[in-house]
PDB file of N, CA and C in Angstrom:
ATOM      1  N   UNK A   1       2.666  -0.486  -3.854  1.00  0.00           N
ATOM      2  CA  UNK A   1       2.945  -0.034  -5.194  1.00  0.00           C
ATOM      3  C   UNK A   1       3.138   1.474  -5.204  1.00  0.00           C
ATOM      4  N   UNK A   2       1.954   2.189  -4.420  1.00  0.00           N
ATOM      5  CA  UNK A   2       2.516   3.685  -4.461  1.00  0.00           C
ATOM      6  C   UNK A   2       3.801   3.951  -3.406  1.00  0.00           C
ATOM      7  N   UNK A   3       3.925   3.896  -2.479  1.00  0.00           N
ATOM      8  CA  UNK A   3       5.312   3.528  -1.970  1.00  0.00           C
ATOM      9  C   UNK A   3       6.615   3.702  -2.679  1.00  0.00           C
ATOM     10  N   UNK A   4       6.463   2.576  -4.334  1.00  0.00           N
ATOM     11  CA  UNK A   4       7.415   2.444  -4.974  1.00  0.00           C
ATOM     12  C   UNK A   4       7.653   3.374  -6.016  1.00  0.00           C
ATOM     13  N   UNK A   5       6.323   3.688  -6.527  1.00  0.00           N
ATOM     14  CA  UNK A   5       6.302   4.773  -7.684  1.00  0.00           C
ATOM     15  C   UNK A   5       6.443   6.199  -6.842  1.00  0.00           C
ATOM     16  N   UNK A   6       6.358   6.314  -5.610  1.00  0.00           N
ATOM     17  CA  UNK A   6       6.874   7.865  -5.126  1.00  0.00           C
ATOM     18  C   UNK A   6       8.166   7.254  -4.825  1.00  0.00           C
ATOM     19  N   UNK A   7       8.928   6.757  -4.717  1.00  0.00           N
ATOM     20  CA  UNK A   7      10.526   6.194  -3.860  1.00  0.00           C
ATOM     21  C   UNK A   7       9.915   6.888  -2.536  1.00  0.00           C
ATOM     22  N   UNK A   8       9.228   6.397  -1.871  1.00  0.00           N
ATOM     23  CA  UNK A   8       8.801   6.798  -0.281  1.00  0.00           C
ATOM     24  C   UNK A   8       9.328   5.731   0.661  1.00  0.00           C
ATOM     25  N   UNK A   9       9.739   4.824   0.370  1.00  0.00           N
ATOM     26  CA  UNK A   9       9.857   3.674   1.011  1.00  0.00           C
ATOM     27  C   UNK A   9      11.429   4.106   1.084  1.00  0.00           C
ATOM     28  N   UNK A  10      11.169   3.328   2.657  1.00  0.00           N
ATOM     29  CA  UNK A  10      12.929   3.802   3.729  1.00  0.00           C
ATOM     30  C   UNK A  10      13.295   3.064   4.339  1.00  0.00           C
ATOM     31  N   UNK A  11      14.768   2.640   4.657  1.00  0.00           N
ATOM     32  CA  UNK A  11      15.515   1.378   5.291  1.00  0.00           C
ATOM     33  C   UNK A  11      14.607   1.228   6.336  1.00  0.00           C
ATOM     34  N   UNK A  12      14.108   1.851   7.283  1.00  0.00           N
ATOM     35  CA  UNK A  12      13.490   2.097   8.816  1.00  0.00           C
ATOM     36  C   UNK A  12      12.489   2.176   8.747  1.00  0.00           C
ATOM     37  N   UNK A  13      11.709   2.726   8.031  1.00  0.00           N
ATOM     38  CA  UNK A  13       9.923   2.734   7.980  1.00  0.00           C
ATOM     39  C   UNK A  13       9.450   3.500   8.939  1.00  0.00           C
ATOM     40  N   UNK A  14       8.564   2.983   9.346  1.00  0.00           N
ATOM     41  CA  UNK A  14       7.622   3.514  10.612  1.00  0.00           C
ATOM     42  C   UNK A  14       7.757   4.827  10.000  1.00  0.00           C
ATOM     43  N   UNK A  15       7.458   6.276  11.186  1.00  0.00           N
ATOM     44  CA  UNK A  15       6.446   7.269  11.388  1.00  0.00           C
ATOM     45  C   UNK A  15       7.708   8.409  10.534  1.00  0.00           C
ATOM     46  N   UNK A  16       7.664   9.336   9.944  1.00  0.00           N
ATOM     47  CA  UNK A  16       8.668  10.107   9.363  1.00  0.00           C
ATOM     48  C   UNK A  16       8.194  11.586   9.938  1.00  0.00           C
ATOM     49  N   UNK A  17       9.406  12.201  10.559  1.00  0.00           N
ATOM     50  CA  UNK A  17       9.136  13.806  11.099  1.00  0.00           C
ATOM     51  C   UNK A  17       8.249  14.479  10.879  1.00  0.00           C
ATOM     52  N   UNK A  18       8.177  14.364   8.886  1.00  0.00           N
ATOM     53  CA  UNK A  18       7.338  15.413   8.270  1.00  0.00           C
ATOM     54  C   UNK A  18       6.902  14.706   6.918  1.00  0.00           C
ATOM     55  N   UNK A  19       5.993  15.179   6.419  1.00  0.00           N
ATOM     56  CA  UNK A  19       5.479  14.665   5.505  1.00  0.00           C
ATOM     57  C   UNK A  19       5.494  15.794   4.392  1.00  0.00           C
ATOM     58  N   UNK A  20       6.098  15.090   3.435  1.00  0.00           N
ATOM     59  CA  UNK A  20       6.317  15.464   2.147  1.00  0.00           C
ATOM     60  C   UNK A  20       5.546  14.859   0.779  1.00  0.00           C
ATOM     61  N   UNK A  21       6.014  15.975  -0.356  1.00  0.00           N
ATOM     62  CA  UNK A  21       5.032  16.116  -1.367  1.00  0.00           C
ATOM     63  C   UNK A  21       4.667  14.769  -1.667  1.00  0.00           C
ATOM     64  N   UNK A  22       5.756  13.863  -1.784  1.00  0.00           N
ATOM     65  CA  UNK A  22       5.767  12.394  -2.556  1.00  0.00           C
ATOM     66  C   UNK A  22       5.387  11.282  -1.630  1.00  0.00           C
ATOM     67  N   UNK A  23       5.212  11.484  -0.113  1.00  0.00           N
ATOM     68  CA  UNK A  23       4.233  10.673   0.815  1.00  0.00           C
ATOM     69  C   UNK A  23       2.686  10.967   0.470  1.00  0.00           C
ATOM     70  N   UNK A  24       2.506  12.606   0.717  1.00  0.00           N
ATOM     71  CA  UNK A  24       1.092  12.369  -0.396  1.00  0.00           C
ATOM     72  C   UNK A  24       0.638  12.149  -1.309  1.00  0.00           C
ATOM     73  N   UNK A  25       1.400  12.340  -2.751  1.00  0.00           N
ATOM     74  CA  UNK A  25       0.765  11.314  -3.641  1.00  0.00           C
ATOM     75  C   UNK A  25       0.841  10.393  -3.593  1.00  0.00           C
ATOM     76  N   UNK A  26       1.831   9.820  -2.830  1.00  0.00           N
ATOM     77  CA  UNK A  26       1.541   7.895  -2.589  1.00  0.00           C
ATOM     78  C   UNK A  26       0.212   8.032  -1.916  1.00  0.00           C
ATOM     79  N   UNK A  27      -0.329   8.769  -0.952  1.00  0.00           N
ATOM     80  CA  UNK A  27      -1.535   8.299  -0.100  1.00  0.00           C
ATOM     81  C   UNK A  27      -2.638   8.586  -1.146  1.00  0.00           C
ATOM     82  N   UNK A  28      -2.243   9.302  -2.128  1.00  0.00           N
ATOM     83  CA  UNK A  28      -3.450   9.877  -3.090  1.00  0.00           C
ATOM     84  C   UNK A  28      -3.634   9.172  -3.685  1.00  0.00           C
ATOM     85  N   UNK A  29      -2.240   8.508  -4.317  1.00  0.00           N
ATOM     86  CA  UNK A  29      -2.429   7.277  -5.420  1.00  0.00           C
ATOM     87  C   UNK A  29      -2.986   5.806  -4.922  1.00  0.00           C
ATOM     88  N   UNK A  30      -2.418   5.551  -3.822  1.00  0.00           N
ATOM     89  CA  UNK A  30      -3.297   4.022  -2.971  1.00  0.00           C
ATOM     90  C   UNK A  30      -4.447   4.298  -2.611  1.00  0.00           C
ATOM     91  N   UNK A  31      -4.940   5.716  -2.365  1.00  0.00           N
ATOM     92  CA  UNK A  31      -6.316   5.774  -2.154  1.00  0.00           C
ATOM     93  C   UNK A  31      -7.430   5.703  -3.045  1.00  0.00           C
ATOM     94  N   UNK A  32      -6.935   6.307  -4.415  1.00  0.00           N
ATOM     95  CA  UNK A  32      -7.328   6.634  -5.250  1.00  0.00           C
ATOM     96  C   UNK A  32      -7.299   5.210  -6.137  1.00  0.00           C
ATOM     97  N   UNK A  33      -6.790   3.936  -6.353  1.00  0.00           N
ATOM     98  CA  UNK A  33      -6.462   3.338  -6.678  1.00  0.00           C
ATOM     99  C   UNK A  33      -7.360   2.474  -6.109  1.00  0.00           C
ATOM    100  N   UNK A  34      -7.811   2.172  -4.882  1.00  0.00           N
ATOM    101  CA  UNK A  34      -8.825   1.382  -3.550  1.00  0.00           C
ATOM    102  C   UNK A  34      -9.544   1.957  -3.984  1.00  0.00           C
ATOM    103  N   UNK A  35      -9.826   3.276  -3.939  1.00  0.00           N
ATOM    104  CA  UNK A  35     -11.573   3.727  -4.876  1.00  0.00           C
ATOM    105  C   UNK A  35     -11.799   3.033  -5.820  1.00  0.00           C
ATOM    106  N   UNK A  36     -11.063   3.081  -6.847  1.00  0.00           N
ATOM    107  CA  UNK A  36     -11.602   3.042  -8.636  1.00  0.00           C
ATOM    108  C   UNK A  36     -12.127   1.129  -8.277  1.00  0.00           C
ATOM    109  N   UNK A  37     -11.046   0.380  -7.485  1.00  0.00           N
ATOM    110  CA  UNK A  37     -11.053  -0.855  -7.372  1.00  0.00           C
ATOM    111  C   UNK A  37     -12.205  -1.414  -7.031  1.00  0.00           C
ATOM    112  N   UNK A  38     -12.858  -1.002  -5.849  1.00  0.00           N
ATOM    113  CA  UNK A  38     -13.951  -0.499  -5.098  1.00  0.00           C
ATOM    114  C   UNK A  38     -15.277  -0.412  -6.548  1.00  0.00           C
ATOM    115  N   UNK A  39     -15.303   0.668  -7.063  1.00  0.00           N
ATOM    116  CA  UNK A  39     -16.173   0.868  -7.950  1.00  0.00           C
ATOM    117  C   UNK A  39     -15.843   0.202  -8.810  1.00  0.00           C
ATOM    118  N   UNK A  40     -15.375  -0.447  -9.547  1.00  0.00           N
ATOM    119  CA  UNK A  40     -15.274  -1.641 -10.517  1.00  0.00           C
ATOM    120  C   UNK A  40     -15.754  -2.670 -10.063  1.00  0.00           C
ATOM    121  N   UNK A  41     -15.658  -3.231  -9.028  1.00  0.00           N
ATOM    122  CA  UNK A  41     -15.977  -4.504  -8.684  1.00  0.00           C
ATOM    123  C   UNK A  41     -17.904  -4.486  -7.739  1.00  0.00           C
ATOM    124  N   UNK A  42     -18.110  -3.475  -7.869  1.00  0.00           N
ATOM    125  CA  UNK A  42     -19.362  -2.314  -7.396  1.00  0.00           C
ATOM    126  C   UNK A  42     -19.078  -2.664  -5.680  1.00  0.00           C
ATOM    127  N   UNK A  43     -18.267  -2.577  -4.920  1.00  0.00           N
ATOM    128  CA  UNK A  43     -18.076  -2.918  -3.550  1.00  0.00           C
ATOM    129  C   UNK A  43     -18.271  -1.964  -2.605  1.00  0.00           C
ATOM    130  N   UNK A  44     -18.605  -1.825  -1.688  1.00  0.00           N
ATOM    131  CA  UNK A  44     -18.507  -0.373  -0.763  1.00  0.00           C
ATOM    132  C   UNK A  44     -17.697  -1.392   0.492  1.00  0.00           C
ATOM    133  N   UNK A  45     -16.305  -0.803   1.037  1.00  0.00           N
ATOM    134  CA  UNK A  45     -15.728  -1.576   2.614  1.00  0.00           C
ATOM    135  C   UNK A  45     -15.049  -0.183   2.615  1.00  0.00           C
ATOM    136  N   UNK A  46     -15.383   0.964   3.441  1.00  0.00           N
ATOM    137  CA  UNK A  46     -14.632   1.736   4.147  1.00  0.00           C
ATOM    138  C   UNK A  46     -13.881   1.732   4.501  1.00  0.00           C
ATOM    139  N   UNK A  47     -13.299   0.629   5.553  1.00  0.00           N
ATOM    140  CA  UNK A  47     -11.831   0.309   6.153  1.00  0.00           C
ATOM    141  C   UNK A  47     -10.665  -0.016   4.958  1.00  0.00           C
ATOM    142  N   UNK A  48     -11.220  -0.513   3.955  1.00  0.00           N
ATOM    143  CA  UNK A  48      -9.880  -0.613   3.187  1.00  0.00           C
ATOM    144  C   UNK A  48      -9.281   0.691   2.908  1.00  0.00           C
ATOM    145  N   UNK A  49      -9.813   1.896   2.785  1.00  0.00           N
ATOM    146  CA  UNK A  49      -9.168   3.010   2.606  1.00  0.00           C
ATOM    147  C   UNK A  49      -8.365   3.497   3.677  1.00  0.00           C
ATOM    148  N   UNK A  50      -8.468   2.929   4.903  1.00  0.00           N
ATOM    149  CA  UNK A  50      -7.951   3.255   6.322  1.00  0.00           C
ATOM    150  C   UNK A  50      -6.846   2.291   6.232  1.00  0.00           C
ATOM    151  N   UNK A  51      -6.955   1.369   5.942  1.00  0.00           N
ATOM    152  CA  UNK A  51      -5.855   0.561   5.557  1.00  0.00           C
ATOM    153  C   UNK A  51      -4.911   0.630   4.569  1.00  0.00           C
ATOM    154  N   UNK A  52      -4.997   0.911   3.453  1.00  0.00           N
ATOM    155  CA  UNK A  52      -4.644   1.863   2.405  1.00  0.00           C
ATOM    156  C   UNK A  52      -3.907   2.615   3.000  1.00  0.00           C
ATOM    157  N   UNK A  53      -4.356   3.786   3.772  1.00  0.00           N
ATOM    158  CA  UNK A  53      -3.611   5.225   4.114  1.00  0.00           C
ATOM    159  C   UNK A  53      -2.790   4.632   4.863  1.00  0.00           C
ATOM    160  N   UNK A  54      -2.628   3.180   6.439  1.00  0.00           N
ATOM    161  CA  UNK A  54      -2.063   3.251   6.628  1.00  0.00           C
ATOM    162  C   UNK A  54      -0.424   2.662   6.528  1.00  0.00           C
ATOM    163  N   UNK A  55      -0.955   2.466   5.389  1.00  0.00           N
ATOM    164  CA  UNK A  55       0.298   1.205   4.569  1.00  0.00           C
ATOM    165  C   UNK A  55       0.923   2.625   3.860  1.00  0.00           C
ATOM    166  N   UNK A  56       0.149   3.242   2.754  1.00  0.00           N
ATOM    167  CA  UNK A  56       0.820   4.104   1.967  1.00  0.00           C
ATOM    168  C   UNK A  56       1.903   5.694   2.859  1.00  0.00           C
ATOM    169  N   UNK A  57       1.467   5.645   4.009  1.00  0.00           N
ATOM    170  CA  UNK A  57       1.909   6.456   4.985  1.00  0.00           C
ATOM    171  C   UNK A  57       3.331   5.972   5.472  1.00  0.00           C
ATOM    172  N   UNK A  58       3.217   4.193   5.346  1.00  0.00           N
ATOM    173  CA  UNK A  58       4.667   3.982   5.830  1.00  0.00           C
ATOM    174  C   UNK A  58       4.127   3.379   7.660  1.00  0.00           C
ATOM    175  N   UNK A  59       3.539   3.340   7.985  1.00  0.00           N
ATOM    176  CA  UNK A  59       2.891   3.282   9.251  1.00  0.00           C
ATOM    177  C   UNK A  59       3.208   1.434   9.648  1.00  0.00           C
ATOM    178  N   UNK A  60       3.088   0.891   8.878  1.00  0.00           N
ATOM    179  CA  UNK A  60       3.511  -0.408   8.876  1.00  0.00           C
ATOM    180  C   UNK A  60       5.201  -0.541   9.018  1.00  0.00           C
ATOM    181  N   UNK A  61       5.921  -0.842   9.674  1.00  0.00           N
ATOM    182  CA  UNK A  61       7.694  -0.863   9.266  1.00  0.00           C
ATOM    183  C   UNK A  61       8.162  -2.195   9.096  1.00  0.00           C
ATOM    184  N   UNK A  62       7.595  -3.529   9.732  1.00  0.00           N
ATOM    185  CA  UNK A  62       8.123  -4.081   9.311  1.00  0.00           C
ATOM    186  C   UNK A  62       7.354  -5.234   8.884  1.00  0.00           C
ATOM    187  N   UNK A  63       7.481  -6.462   8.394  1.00  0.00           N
ATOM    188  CA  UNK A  63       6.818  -7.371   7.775  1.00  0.00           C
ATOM    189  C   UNK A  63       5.500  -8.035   9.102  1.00  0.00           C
ATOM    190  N   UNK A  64       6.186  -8.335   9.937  1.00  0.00           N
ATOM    191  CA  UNK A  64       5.242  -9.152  11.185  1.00  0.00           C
ATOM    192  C   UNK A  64       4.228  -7.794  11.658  1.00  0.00           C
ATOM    193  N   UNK A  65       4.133  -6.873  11.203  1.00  0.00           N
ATOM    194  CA  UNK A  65       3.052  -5.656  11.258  1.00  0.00           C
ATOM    195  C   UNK A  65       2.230  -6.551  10.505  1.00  0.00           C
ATOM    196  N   UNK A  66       2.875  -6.110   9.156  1.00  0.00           N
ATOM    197  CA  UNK A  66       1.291  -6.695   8.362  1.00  0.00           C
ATOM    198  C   UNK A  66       0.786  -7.794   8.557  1.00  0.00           C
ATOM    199  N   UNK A  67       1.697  -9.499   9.555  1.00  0.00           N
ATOM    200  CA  UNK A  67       0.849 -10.093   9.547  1.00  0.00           C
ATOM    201  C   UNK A  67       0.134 -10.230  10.802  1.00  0.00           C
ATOM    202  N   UNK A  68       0.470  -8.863  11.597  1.00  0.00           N
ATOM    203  CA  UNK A  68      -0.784  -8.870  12.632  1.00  0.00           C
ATOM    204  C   UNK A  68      -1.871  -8.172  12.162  1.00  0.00           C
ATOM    205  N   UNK A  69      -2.063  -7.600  11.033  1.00  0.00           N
ATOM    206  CA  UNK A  69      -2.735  -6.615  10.437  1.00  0.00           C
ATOM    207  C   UNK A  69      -3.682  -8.184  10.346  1.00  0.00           C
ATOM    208  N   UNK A  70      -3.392  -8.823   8.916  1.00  0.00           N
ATOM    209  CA  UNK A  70      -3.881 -10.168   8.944  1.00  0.00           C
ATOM    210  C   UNK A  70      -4.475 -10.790   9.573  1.00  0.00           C
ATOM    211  N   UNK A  71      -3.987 -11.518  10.637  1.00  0.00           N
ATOM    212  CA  UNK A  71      -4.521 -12.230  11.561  1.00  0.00           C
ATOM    213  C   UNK A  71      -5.518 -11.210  12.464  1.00  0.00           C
ATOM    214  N   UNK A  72      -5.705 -10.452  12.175  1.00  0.00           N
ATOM    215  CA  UNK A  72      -6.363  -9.442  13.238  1.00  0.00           C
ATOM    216  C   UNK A  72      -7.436  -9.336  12.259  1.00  0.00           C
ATOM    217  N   UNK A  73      -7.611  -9.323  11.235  1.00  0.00           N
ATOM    218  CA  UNK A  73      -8.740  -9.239   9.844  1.00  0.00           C
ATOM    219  C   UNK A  73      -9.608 -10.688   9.994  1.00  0.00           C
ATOM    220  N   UNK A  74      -8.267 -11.691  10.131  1.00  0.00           N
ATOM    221  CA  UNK A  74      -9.105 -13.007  10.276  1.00  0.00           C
ATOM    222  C   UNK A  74      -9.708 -13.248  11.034  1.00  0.00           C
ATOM    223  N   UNK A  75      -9.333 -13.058  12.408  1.00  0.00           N
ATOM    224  CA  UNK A  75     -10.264 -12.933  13.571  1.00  0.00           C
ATOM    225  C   UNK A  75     -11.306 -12.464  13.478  1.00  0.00           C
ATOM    226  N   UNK A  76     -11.341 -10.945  12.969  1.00  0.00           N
ATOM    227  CA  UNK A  76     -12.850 -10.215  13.024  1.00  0.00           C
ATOM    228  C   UNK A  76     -13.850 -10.760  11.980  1.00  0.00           C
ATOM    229  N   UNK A  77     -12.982 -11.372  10.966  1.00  0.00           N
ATOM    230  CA  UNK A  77     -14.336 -11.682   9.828  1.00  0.00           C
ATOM    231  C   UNK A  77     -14.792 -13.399  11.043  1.00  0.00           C
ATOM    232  N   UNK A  78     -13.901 -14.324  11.017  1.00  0.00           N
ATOM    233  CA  UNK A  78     -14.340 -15.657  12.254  1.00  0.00           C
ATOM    234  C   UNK A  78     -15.461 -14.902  13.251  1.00  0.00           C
ATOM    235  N   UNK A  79     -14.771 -14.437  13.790  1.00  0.00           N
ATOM    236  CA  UNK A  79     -16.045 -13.647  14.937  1.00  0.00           C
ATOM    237  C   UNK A  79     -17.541 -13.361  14.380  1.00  0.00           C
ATOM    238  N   UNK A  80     -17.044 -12.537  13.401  1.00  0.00           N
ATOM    239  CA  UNK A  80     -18.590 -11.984  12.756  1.00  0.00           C
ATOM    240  C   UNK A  80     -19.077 -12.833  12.295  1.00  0.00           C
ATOM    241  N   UNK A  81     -18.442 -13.866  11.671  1.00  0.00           N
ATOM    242  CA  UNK A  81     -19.806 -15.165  10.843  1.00  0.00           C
ATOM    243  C   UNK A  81     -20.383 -15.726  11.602  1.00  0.00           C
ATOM    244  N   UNK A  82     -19.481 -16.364  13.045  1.00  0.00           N
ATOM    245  CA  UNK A  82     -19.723 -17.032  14.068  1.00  0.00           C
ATOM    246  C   UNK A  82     -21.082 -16.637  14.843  1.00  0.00           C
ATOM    247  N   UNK A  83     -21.113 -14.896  15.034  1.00  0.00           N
ATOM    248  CA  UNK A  83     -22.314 -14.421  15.863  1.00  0.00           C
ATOM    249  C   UNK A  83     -23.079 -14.312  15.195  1.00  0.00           C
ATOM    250  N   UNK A  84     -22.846 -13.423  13.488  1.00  0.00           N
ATOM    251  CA  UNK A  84     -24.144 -13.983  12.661  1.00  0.00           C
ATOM    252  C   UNK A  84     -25.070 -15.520  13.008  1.00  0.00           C
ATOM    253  N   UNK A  85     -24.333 -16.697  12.941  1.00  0.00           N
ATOM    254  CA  UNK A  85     -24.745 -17.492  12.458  1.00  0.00           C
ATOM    255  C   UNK A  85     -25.532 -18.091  13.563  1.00  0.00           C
ATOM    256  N   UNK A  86     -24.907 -17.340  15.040  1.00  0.00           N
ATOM    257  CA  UNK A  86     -25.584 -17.892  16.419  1.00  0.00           C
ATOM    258  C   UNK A  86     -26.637 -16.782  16.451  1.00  0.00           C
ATOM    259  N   UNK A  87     -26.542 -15.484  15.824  1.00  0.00           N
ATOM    260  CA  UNK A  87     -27.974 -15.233  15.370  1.00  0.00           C
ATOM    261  C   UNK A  87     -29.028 -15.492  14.726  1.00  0.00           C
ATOM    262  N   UNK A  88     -28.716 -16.216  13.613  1.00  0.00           N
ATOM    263  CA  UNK A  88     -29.610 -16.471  12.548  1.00  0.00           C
ATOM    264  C   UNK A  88     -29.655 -15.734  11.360  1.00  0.00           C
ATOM    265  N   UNK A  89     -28.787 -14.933  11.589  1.00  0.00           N
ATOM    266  CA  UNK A  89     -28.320 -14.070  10.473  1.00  0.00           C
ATOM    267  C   UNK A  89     -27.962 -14.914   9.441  1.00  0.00           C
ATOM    268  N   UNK A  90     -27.974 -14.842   7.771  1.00  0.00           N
ATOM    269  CA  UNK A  90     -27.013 -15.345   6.513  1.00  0.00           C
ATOM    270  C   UNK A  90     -26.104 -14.712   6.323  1.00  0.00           C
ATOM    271  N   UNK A  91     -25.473 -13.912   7.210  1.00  0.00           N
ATOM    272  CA  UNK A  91     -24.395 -13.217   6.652  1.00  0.00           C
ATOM    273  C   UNK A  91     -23.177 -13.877   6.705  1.00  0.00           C
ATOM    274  N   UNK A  92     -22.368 -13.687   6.019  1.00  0.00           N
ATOM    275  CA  UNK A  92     -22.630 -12.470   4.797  1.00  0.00           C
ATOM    276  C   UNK A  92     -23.281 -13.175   3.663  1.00  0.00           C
ATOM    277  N   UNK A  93     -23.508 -12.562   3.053  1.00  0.00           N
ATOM    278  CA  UNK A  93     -24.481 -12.866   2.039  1.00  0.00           C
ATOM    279  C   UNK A  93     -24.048 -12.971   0.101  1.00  0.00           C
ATOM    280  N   UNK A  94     -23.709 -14.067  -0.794  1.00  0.00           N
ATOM    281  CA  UNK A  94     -22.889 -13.343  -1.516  1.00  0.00           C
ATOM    282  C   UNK A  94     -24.057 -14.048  -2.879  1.00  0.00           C
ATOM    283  N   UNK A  95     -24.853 -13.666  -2.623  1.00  0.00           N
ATOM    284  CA  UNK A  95     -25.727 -13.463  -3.726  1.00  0.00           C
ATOM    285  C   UNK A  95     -26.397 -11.986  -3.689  1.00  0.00           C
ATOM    286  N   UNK A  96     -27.213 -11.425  -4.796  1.00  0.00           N
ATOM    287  CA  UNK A  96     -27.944 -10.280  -4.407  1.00  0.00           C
ATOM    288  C   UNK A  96     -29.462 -10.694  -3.861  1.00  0.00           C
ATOM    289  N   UNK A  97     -30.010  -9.962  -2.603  1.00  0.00           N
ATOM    290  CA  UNK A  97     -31.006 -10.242  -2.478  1.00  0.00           C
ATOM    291  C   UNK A  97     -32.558 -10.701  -2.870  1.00  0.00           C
ATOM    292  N   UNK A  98     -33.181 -11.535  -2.140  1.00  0.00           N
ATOM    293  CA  UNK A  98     -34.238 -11.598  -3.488  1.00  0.00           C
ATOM    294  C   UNK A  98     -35.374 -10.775  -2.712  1.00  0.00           C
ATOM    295  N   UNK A  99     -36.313 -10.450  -3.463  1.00  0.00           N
ATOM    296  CA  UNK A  99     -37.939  -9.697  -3.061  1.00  0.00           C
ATOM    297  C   UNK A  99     -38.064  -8.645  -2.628  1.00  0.00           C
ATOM    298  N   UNK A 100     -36.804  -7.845  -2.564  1.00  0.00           N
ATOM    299  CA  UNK A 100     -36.993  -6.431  -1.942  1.00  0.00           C
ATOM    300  C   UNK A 100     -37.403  -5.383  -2.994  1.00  0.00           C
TER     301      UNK A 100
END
């Protein structure tokens, strides 16, 4: 979306020489946008802002990027429940805790 509201978005994508005024407010505005989202929903995930920057940067060029982006997300969350769960861990957890 910020992409579209700066016209940053280019036949070719990927990495650009130099970075200009209207690549950073796209990164300001997708970042800034992942914050507020973030605090509305009361969430804290760090990486989405890394992800964020690197979408709003243009860093992605073509479609089968993002769905290795994807499948590379799915993997790590599979993995992590998996060793949680061969730990004994509840994670993740989507109630709020009780007795603390």
């Amino acid at each position: 979306m910020a992409l579209l509201v700066t016209h940053t978005t280019s036949a070719n994508g990927g990495l650009q020489s130099a970075i200009y005024e209207a690549t950073i407010f796209a990164a300001a505005l997708s970042l800034g946008t992942t914050g507020a989202i973030m605090v509305l929903f009361r969430i804290s995930h760090p990486p989405a802002g890394a992800t964020t920057l690197i979408v709003s940067l243009g860093l992605l060029s073509k479609p089968i990027d993002l769905g290795m982006i994807e499948a590379a997300v799915t993997l790590l969350v599979l993995e992590a429940w998996v060793v949680n769960r061969l730990a004994g861990v509840p994670y993740p957890l989507w109630e709020a805790p009780r007795g603390i």
